[in-house]
PDB file of N, CA and C in Angstrom:
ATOM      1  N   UNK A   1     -19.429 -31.095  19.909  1.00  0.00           N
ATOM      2  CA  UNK A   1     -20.114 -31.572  18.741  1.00  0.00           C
ATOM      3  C   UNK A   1     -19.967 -33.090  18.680  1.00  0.00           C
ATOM      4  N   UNK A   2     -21.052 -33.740  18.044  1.00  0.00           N
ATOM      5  CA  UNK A   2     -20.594 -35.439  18.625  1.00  0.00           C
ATOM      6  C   UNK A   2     -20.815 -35.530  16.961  1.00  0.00           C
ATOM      7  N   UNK A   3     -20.008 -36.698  16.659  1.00  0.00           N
ATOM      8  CA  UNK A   3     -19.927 -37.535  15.481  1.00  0.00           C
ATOM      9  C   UNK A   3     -20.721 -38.638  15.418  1.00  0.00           C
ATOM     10  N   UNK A   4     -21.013 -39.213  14.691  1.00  0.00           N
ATOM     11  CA  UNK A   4     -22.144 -40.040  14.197  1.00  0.00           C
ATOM     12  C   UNK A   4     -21.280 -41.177  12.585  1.00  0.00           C
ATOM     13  N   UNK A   5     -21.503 -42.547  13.110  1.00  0.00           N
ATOM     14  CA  UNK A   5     -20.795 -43.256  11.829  1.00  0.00           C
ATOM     15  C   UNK A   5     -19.304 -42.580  11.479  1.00  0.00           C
ATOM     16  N   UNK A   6     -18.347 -41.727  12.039  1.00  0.00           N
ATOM     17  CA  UNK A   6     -17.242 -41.783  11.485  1.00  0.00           C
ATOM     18  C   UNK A   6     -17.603 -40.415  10.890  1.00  0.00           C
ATOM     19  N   UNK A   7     -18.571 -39.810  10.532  1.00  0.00           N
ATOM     20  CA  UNK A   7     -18.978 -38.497   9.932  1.00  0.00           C
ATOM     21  C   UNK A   7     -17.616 -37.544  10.712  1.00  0.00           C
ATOM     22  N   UNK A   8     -17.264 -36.937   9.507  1.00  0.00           N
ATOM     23  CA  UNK A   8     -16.342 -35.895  10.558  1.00  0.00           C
ATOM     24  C   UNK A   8     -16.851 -34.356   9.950  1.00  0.00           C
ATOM     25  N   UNK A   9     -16.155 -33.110  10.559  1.00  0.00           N
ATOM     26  CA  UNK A   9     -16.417 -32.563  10.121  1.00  0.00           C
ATOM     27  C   UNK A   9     -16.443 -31.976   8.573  1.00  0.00           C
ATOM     28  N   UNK A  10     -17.034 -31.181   8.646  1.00  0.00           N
ATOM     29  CA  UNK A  10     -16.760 -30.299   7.016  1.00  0.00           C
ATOM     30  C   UNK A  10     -15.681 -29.974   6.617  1.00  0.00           C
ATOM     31  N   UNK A  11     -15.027 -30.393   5.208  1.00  0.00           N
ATOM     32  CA  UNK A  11     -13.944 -29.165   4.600  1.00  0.00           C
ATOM     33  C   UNK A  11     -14.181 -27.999   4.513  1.00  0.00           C
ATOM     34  N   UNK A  12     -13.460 -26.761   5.338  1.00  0.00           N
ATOM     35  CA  UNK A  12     -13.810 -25.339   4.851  1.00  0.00           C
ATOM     36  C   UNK A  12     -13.247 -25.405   3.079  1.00  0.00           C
ATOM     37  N   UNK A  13     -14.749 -24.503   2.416  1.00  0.00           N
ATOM     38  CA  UNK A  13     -14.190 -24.587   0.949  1.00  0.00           C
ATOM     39  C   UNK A  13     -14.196 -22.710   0.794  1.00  0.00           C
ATOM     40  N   UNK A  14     -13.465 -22.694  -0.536  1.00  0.00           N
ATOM     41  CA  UNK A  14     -13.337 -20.860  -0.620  1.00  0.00           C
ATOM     42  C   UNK A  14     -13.017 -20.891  -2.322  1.00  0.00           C
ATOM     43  N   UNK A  15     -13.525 -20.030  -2.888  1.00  0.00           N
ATOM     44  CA  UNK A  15     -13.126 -19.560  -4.077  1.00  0.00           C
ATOM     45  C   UNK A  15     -11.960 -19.696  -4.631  1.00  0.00           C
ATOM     46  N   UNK A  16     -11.243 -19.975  -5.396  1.00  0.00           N
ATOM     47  CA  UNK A  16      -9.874 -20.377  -5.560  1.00  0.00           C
ATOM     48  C   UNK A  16      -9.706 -20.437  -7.097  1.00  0.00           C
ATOM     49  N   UNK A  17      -8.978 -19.212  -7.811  1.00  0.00           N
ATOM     50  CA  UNK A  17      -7.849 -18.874  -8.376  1.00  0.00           C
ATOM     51  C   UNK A  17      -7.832 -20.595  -9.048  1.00  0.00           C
ATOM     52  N   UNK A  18      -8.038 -20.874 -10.110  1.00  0.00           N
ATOM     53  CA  UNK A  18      -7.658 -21.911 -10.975  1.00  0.00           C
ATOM     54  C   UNK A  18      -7.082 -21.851 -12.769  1.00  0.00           C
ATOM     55  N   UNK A  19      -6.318 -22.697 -13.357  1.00  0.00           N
ATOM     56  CA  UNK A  19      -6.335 -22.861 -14.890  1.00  0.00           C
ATOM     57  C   UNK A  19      -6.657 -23.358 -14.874  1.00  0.00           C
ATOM     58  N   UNK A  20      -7.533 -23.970 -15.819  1.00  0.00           N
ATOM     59  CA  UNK A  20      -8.765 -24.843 -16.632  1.00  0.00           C
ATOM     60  C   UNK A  20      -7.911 -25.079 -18.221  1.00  0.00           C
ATOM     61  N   UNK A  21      -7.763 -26.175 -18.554  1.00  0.00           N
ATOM     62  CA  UNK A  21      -7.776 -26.684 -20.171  1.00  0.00           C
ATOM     63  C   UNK A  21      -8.767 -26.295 -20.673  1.00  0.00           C
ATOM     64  N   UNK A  22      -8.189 -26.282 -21.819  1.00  0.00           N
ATOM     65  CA  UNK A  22      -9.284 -25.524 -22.921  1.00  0.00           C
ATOM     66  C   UNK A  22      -9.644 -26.397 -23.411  1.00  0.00           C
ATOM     67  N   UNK A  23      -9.119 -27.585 -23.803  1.00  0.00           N
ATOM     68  CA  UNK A  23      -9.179 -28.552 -24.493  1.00  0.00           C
ATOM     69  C   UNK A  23     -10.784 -29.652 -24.092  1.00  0.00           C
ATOM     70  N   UNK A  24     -11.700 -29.663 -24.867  1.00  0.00           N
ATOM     71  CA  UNK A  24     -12.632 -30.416 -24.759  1.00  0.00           C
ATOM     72  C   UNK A  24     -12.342 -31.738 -24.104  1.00  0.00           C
ATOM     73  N   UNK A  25     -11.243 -32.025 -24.398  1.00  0.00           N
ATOM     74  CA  UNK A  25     -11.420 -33.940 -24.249  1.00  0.00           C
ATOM     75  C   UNK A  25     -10.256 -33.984 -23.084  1.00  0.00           C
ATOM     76  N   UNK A  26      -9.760 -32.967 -22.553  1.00  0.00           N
ATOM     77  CA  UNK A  26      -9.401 -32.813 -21.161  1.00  0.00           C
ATOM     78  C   UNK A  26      -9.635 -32.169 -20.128  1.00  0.00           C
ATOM     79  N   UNK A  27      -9.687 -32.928 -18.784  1.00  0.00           N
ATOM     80  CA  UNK A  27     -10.237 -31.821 -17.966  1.00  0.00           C
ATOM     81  C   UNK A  27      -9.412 -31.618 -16.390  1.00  0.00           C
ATOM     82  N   UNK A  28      -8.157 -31.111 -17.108  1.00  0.00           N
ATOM     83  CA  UNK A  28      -7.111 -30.711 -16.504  1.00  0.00           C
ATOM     84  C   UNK A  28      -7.016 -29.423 -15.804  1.00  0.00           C
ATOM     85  N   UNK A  29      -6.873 -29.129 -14.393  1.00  0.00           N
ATOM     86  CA  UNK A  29      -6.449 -27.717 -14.278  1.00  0.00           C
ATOM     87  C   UNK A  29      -5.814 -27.948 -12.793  1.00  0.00           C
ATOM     88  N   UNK A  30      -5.226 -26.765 -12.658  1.00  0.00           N
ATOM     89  CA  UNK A  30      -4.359 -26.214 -11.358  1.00  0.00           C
ATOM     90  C   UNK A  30      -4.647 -25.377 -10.994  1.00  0.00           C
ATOM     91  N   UNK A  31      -4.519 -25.370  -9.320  1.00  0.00           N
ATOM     92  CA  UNK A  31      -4.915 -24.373  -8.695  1.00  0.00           C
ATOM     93  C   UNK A  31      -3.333 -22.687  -8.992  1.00  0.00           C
ATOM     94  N   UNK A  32      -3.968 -21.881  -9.168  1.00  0.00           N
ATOM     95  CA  UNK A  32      -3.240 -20.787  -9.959  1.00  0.00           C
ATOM     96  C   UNK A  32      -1.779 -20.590  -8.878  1.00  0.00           C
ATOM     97  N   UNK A  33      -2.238 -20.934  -7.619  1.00  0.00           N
ATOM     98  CA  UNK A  33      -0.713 -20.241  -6.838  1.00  0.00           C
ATOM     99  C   UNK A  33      -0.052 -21.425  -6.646  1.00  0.00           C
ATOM    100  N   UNK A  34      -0.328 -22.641  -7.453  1.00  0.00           N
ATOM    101  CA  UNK A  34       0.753 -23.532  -7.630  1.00  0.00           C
ATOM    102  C   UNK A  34       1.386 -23.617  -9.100  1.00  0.00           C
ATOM    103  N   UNK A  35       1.042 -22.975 -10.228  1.00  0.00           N
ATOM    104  CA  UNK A  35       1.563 -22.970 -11.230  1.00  0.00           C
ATOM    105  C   UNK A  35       2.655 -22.030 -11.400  1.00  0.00           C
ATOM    106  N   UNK A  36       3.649 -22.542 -12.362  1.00  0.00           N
ATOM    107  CA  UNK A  36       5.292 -21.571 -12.512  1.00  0.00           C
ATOM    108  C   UNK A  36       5.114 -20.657 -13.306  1.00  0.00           C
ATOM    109  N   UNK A  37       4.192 -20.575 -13.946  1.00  0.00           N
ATOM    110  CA  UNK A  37       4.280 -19.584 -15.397  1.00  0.00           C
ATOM    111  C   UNK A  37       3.125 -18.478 -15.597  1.00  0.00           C
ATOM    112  N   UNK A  38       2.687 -17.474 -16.477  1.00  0.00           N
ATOM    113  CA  UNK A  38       2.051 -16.577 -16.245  1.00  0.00           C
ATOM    114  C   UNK A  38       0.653 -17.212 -17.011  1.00  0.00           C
ATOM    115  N   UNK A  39       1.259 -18.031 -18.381  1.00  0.00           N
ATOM    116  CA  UNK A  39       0.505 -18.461 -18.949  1.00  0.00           C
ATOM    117  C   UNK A  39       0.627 -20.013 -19.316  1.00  0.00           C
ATOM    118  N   UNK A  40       0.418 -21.095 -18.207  1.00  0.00           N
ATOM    119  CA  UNK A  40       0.580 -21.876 -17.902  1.00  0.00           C
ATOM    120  C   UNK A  40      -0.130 -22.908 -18.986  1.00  0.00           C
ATOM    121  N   UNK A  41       0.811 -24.334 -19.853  1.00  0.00           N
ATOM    122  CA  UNK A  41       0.331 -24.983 -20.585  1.00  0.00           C
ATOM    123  C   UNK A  41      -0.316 -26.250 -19.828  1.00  0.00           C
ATOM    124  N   UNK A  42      -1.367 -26.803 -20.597  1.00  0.00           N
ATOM    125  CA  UNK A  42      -1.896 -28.034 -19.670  1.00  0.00           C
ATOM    126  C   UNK A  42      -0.650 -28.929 -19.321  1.00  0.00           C
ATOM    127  N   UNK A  43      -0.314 -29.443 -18.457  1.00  0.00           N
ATOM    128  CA  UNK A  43       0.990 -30.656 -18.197  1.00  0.00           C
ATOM    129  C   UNK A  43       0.290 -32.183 -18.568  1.00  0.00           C
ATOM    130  N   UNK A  44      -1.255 -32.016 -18.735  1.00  0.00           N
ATOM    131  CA  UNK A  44      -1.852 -33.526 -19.278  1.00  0.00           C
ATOM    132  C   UNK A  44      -1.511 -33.476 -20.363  1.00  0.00           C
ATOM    133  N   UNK A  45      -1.902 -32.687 -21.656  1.00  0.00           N
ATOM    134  CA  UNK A  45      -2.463 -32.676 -23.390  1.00  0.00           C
ATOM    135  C   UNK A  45      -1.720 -31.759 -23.633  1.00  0.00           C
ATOM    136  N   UNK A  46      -0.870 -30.655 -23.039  1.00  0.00           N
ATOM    137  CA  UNK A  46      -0.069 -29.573 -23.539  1.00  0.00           C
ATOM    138  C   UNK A  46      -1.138 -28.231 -23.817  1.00  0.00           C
ATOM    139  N   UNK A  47      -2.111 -28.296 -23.963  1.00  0.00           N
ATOM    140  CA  UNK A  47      -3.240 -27.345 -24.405  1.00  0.00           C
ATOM    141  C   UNK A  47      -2.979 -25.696 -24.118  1.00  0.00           C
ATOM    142  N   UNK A  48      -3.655 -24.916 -24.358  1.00  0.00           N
ATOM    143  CA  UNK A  48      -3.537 -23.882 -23.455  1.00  0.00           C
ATOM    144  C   UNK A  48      -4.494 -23.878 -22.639  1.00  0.00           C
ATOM    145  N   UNK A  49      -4.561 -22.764 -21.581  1.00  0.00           N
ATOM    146  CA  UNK A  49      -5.379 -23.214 -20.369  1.00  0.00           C
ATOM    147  C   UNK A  49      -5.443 -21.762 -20.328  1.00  0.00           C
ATOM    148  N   UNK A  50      -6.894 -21.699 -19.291  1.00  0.00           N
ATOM    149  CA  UNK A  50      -7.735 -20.331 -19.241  1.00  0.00           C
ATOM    150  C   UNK A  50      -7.875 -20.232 -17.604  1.00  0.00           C
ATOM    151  N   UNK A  51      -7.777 -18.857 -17.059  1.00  0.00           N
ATOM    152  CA  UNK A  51      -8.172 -18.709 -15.626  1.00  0.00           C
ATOM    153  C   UNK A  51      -9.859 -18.648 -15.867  1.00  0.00           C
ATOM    154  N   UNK A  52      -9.876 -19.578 -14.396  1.00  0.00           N
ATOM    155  CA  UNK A  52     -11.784 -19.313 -14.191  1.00  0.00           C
ATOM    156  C   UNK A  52     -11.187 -19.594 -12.380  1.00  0.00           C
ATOM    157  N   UNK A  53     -12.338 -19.324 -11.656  1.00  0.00           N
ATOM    158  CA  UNK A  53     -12.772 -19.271 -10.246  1.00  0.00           C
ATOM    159  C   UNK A  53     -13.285 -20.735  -9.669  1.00  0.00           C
ATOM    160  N   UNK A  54     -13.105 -21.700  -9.049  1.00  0.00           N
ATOM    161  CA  UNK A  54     -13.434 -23.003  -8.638  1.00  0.00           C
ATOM    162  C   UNK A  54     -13.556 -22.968  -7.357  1.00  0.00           C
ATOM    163  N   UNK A  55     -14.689 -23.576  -6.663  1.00  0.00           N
ATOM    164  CA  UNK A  55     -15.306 -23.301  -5.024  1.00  0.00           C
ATOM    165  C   UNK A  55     -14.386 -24.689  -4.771  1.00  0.00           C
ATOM    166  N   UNK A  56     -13.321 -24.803  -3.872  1.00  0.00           N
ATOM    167  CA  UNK A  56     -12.531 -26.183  -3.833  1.00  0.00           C
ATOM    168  C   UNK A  56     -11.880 -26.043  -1.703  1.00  0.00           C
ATOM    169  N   UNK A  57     -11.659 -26.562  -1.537  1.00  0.00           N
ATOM    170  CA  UNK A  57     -11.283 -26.858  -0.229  1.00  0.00           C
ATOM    171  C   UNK A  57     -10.096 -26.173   0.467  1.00  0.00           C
ATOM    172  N   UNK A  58      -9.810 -25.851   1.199  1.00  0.00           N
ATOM    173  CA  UNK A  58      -8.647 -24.860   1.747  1.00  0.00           C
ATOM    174  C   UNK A  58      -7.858 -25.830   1.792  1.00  0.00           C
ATOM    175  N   UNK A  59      -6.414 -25.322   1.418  1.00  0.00           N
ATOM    176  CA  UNK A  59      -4.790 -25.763   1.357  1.00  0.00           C
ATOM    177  C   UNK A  59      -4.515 -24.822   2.325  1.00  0.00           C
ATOM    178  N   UNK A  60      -3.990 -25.712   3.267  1.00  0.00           N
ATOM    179  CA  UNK A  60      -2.735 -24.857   4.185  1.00  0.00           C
ATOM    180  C   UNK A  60      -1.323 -24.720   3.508  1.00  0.00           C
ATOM    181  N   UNK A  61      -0.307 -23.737   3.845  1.00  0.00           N
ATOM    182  CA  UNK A  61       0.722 -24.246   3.304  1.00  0.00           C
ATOM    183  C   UNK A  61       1.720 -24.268   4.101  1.00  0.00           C
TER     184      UNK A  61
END
């Protein structure tokens, strides 16, 4: 495959397990298998935070 300008390849991206702030005027969240708690508070605004699904880039670990 040849590169062009420094172009590299693609990030593989995948569905990914997130908390989301609830909070309007923040837009804080973590990916879910890095958070400590079941019901995890925002660490920006303190808020509570809601699971939703986010298309985001693969983490190795």
């Amino acid at each position: 495959m040849a590169y062009f300008k420094g172009q590299k390849e693609p990030v593989p991206e995948v569905e990914t397990s997130v908390w989301s702030c609830t909070s309007d005027s923040c837009q804080g969240w973590m990916r879910e298998e890095f958070s400590f708690g079941e019901n995890p508070e925002c660490p920006l605004c303190h808020s509570e935070m809601e699971k939703e699904v986010r298309v985001l880039p693969v983490i190795t670990k």
